[in-house]
Protein backbone atom coordinates (compact mmCIF):
# COMPACT_ATOMS: atom_id res chain seq x y z
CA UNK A 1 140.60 30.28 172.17
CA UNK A 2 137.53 28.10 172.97
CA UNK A 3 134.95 29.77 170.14
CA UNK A 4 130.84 29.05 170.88
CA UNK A 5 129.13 29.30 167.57
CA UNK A 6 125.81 29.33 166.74
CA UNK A 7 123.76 28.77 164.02
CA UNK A 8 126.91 26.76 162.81
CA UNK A 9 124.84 24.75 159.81
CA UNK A 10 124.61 27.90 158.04
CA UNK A 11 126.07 29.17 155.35
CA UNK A 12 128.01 32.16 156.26
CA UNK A 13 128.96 30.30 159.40
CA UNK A 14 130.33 27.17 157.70
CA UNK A 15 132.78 29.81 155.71
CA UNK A 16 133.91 31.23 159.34
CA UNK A 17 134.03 27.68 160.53
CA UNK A 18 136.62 26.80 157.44
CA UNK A 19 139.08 29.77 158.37
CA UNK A 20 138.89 29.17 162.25
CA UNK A 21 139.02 25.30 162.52
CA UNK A 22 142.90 25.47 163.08
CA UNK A 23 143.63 28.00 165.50
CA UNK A 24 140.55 27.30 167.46
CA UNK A 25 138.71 24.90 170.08
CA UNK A 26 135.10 25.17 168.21
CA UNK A 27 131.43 24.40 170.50
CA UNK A 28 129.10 24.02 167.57
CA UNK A 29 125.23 24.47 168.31
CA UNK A 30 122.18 24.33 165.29
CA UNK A 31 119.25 22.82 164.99
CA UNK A 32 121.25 20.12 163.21
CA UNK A 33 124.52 19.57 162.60
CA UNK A 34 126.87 21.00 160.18
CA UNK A 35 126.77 19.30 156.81
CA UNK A 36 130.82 19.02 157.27
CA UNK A 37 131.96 19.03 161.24
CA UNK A 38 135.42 20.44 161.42
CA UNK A 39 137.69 18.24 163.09
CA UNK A 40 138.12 18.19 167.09
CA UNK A 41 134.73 20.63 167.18
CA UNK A 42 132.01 19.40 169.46
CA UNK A 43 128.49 20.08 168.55
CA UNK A 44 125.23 20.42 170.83
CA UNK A 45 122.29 20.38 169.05
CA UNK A 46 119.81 23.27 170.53
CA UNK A 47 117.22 26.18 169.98
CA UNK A 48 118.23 29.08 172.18
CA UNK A 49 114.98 29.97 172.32
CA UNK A 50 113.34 27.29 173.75
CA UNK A 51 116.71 26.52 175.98
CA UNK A 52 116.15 26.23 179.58
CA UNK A 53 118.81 28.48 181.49
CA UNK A 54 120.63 25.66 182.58
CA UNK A 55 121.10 24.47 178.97
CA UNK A 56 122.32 27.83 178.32
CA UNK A 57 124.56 28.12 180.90
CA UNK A 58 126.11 24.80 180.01
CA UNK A 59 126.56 25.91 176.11
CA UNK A 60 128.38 29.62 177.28
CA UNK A 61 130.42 28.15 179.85
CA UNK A 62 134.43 28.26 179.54
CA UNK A 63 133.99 30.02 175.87
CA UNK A 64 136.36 33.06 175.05
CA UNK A 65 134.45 34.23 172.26
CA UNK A 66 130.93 33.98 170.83
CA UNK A 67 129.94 33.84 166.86
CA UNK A 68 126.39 34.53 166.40
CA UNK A 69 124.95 33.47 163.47
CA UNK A 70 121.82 31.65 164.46
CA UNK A 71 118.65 32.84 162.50
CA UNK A 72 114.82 32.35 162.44
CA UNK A 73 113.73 32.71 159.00
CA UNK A 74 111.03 35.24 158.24
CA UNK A 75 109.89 35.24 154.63
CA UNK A 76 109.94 32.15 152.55
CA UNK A 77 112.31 32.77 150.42
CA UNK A 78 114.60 36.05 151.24
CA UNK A 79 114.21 39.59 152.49
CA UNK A 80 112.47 41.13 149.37
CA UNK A 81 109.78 37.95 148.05
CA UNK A 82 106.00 38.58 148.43
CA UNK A 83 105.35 35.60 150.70
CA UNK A 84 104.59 35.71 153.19
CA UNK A 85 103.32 39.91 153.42
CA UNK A 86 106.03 41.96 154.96
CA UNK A 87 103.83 43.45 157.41
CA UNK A 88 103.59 39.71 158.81
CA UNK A 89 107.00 39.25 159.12
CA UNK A 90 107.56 41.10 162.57
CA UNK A 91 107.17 38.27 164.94
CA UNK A 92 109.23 36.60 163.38
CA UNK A 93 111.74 38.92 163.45
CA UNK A 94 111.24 39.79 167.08
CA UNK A 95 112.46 36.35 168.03
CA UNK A 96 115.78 36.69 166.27
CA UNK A 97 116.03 40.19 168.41
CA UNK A 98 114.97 37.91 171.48
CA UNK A 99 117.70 35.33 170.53
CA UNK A 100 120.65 38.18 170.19
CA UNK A 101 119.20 39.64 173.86
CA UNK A 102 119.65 35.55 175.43
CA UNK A 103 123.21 35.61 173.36
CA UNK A 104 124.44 39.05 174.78
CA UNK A 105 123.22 38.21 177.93
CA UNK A 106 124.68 34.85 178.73
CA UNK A 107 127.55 35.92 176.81
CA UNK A 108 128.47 38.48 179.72
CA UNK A 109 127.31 36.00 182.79
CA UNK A 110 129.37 33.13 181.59
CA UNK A 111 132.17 35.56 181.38
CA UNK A 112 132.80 35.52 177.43
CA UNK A 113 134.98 38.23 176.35
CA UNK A 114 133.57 39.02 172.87
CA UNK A 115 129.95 38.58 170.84
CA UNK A 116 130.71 38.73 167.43
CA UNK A 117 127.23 39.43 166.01
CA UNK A 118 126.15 38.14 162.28
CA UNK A 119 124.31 41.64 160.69
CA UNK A 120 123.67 42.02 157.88
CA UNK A 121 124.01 45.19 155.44
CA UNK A 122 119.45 44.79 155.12
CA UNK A 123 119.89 47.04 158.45
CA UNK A 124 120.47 50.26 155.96
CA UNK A 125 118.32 49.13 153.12
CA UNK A 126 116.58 52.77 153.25
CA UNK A 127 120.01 54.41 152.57
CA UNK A 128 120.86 52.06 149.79
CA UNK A 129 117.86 52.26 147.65
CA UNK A 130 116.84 55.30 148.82
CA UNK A 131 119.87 57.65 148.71
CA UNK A 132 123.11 55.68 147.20
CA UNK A 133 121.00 53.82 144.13
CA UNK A 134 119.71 57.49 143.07
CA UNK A 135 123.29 59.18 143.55
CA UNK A 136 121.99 61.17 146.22
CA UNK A 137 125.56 59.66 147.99
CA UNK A 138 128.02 57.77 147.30
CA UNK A 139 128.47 55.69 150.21
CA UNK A 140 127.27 54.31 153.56
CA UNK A 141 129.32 54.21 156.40
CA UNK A 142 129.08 51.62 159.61
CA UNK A 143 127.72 55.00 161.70
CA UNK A 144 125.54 56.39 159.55
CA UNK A 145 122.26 55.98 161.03
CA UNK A 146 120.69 52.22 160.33
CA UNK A 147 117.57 52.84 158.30
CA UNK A 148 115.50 50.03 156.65
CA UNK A 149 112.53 49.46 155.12
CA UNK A 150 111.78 46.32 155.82
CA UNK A 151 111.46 43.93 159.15
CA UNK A 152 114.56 42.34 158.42
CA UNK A 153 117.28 44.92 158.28
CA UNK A 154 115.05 46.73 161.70
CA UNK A 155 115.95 43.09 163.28
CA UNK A 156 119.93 43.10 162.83
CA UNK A 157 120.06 47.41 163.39
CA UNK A 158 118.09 46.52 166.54
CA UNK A 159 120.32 43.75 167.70
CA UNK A 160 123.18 45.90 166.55
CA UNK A 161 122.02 48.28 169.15
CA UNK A 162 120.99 46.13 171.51
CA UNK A 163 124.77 45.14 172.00
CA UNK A 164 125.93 48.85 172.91
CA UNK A 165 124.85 48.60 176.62
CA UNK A 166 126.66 45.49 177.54
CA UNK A 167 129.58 47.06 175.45
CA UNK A 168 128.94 50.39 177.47
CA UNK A 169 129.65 48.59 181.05
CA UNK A 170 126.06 49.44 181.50
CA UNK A 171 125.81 45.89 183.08
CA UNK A 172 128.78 45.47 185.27
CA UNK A 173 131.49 44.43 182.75
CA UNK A 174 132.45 46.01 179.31
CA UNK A 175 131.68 42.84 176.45
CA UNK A 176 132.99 43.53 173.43
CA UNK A 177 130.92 43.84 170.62
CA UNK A 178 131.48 43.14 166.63
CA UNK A 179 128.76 43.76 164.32
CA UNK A 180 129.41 42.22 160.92
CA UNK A 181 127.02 43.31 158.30
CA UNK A 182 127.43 40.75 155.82
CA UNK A 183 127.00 41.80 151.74
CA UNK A 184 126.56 39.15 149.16
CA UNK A 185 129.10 35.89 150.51
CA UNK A 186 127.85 33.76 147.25
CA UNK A 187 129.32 33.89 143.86
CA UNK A 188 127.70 36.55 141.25
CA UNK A 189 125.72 34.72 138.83
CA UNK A 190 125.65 37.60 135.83
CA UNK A 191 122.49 35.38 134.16
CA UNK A 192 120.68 36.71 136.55
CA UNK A 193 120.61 40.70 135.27
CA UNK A 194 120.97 39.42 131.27
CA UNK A 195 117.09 41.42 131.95
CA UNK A 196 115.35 43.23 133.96
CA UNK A 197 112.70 41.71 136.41
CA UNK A 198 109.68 43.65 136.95
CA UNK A 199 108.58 43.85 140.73
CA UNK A 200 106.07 41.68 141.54
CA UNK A 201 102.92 43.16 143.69
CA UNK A 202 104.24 42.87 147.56
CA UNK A 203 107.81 42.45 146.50
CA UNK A 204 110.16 44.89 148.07
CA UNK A 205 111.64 47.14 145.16
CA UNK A 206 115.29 45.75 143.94
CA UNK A 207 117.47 47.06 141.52
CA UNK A 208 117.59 44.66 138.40
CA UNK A 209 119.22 44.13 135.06
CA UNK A 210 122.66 46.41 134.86
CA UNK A 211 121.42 48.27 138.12
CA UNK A 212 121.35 44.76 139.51
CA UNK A 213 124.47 43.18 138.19
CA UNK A 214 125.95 46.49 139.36
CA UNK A 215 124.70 46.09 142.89
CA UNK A 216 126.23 42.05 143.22
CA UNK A 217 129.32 43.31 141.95
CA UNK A 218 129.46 45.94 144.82
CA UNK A 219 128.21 43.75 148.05
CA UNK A 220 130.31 40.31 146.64
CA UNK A 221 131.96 38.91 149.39
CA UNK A 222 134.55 36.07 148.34
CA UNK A 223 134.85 32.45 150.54
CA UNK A 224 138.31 33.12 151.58
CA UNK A 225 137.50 37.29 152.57
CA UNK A 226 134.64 36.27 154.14
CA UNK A 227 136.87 33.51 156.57
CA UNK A 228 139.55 36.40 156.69
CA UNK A 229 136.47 38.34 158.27
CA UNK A 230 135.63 36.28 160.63
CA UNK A 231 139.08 35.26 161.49
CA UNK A 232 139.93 39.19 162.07
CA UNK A 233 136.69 39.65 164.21
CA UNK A 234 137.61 36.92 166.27
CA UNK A 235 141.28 37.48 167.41
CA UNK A 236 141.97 41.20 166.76
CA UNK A 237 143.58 42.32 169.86
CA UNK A 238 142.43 46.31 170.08
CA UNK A 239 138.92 46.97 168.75
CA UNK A 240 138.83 50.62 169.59
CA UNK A 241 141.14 53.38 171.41
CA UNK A 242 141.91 53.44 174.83
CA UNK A 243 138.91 54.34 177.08
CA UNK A 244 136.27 54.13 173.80
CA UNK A 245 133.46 51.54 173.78
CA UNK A 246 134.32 48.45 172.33
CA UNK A 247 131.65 48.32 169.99
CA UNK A 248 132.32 47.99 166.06
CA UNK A 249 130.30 47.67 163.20
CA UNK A 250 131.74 46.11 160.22
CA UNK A 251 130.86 45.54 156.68
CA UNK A 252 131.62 42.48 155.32
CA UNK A 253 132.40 42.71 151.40
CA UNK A 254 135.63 42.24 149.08
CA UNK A 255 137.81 45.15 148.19
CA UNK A 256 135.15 45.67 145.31
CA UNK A 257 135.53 48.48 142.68
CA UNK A 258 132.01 49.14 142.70
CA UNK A 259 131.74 49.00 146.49
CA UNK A 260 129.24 51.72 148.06
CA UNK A 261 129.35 50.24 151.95
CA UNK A 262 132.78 52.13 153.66
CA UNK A 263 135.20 49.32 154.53
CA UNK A 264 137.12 51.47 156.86
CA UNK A 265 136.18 50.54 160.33
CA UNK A 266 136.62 46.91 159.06
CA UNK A 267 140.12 47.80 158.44
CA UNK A 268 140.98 49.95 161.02
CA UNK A 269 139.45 48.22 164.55
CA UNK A 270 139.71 44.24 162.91
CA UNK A 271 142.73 44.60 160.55
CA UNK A 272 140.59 43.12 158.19
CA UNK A 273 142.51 43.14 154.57
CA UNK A 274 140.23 41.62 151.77
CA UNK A 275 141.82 40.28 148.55
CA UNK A 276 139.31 39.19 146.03
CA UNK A 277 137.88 42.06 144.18
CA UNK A 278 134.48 41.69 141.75
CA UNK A 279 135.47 43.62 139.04
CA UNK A 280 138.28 41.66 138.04
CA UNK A 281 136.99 37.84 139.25
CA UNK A 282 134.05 38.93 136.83
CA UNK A 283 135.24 40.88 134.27
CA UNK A 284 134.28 39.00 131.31
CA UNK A 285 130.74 39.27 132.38
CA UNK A 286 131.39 43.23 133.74
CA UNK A 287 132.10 43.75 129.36
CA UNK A 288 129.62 41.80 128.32
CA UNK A 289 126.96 43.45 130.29
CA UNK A 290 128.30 46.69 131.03
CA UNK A 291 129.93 47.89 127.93
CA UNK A 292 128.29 50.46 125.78
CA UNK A 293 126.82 47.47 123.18
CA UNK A 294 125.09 46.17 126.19
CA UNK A 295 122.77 49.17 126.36
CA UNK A 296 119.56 47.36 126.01
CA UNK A 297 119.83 45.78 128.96
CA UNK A 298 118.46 46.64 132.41
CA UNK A 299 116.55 49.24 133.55
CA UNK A 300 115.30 51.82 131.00
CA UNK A 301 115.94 54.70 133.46
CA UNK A 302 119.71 55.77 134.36
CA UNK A 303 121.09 52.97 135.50
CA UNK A 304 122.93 53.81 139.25
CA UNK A 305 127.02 54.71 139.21
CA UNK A 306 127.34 51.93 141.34
């Protein structure tokens, strides 16, 4: 299939771009160019958001599928640093909603058959530190409803949303939508939680120490699941049942022991069948940290049964 993705010098896109580089005709498109172009791909460099609509047109035309993954940053470092204030974060985020609207939209007048949409699993932040990190449940599911507290996660529930009308018909042909909401798609460094870290004043609350280490192990996502992901997202013939929207959300994590984000619609509507698990790729670190001698670290209160 002729693939459009965008956003394509990132890093979660360069792992998709590794797995589908040899079954696929790749249109790249960044504001600059991959650090490693895959061979036969094409690349055009452009900001969808200041792209005329002839531009536009030109980059959606002839593609089968689209992977979104293009991103305007919003905090200076990641989703839970100080800087700059959260509060001042929503414009920000806004244009990344604005970007997924000019994605869905030329997606379905170009005639593309399927968005797949980089989320991320920020869109139920609430639920996670709220609910699952003080055993109030054990898991979230890709229906339960998206809460966050924070700009970020609203952005990719509201672009996950945003997607269900054109999926619906609502606009004069069904596009199918995939909503990937990505864990953790580095590798779990355990220094990291050998303490805790206290929160710093306008820092979102994390968990840290144990609780933290705990947390990585559950959201990893290895190199080669995370291409399987993409790879699934892309080509699987039958997202949903006859007559049902064709609108999925996905997590995207490794079959992790300590997993606390339902991989089930990832299996059943992508056939999506991870192999890497956390638990065992870092188990010397999982006894050094989490075996009964290892009680001073982390958090002095219960640490979460994640």
């Amino acid at each position: 299939m002729k693939l459009l993705v965008t956003g394509a010098a990132g890093h979660v896109a360069t792992l998709a771009l590794a797995a589908l580089q040899n079954s696929h005709q790749l249109r790249l498109t960044d504001l600059k160019p991959p650090r490693s172009m895959p061979s036969d791909a094409t690349f055009e460099q452009a900001n969808l958001l200041d792209a005329s609509e002839e531009e536009l047109a030109r980059l959606f035309h002839g593609i089968d599928v689209v992977v979104h993954s293009a991103y305007v940053p919003s905090g200076e470092h990641e989703v839970y640093s100080a800087f700059p204030p959260q509060l001042e974060r929503f414009e920000a985020e806004l244009d990344n909603v604005r970007m997924a609207q000019l994605v869905y939209r030329h997606a379905l007048a170009s005639g593309v058959g399927r968005v797949v949409m980089v989320s991320s699993n920020h869109a139920t932040d609430w639920c996670e530190l709220s609910e699952v990190h003080v055993r109030a449940r054990e898991t979230i599911g890709p229906l339960d409803l998206p809460l966050s507290d924070n700009f970020y996660g609203w952005a990719k529930a509201s672009y996950e949303l945003l997607g269900h009308p054109y999926a619906c018909g609502t606009f004069g042909r069904r596009l199918e939508v995939v909503l990937l909401r990505i864990g953790s798609p580095y590798p779990v460094r355990p220094e990291r939680y050998e303490t805790s870290a206290p929160t710093e004043e306008g820092e979102l609350h994390r968990p840290s120490g144990r609780a933290g280490f705990k947390r990585a192990l559950g959201t990893f996502l290895s190199d080669r699941d995370c291409g399987q992901l993409f790879v699934r997202a892309v080509e699987a013939k039958s997202l949903v049942p006859p007559g049902a929207v064709p609108w999925v959300i996905a997590y995207g994590i490794s079959d992790n022991t300590r997993a606390f984000w339902s991989l089930q619609s990832a299996r059943d509507a992508l056939g999506y069948q991870p192999q890497d698990d956390s638990e065992l790729l870092y188990a010397d670190a999982v006894q050094r940290l989490l075996s009964a001698s290892a009680g001073r670290l982390g958090d002095p209160r219960p640490p979460p049964h994640i």
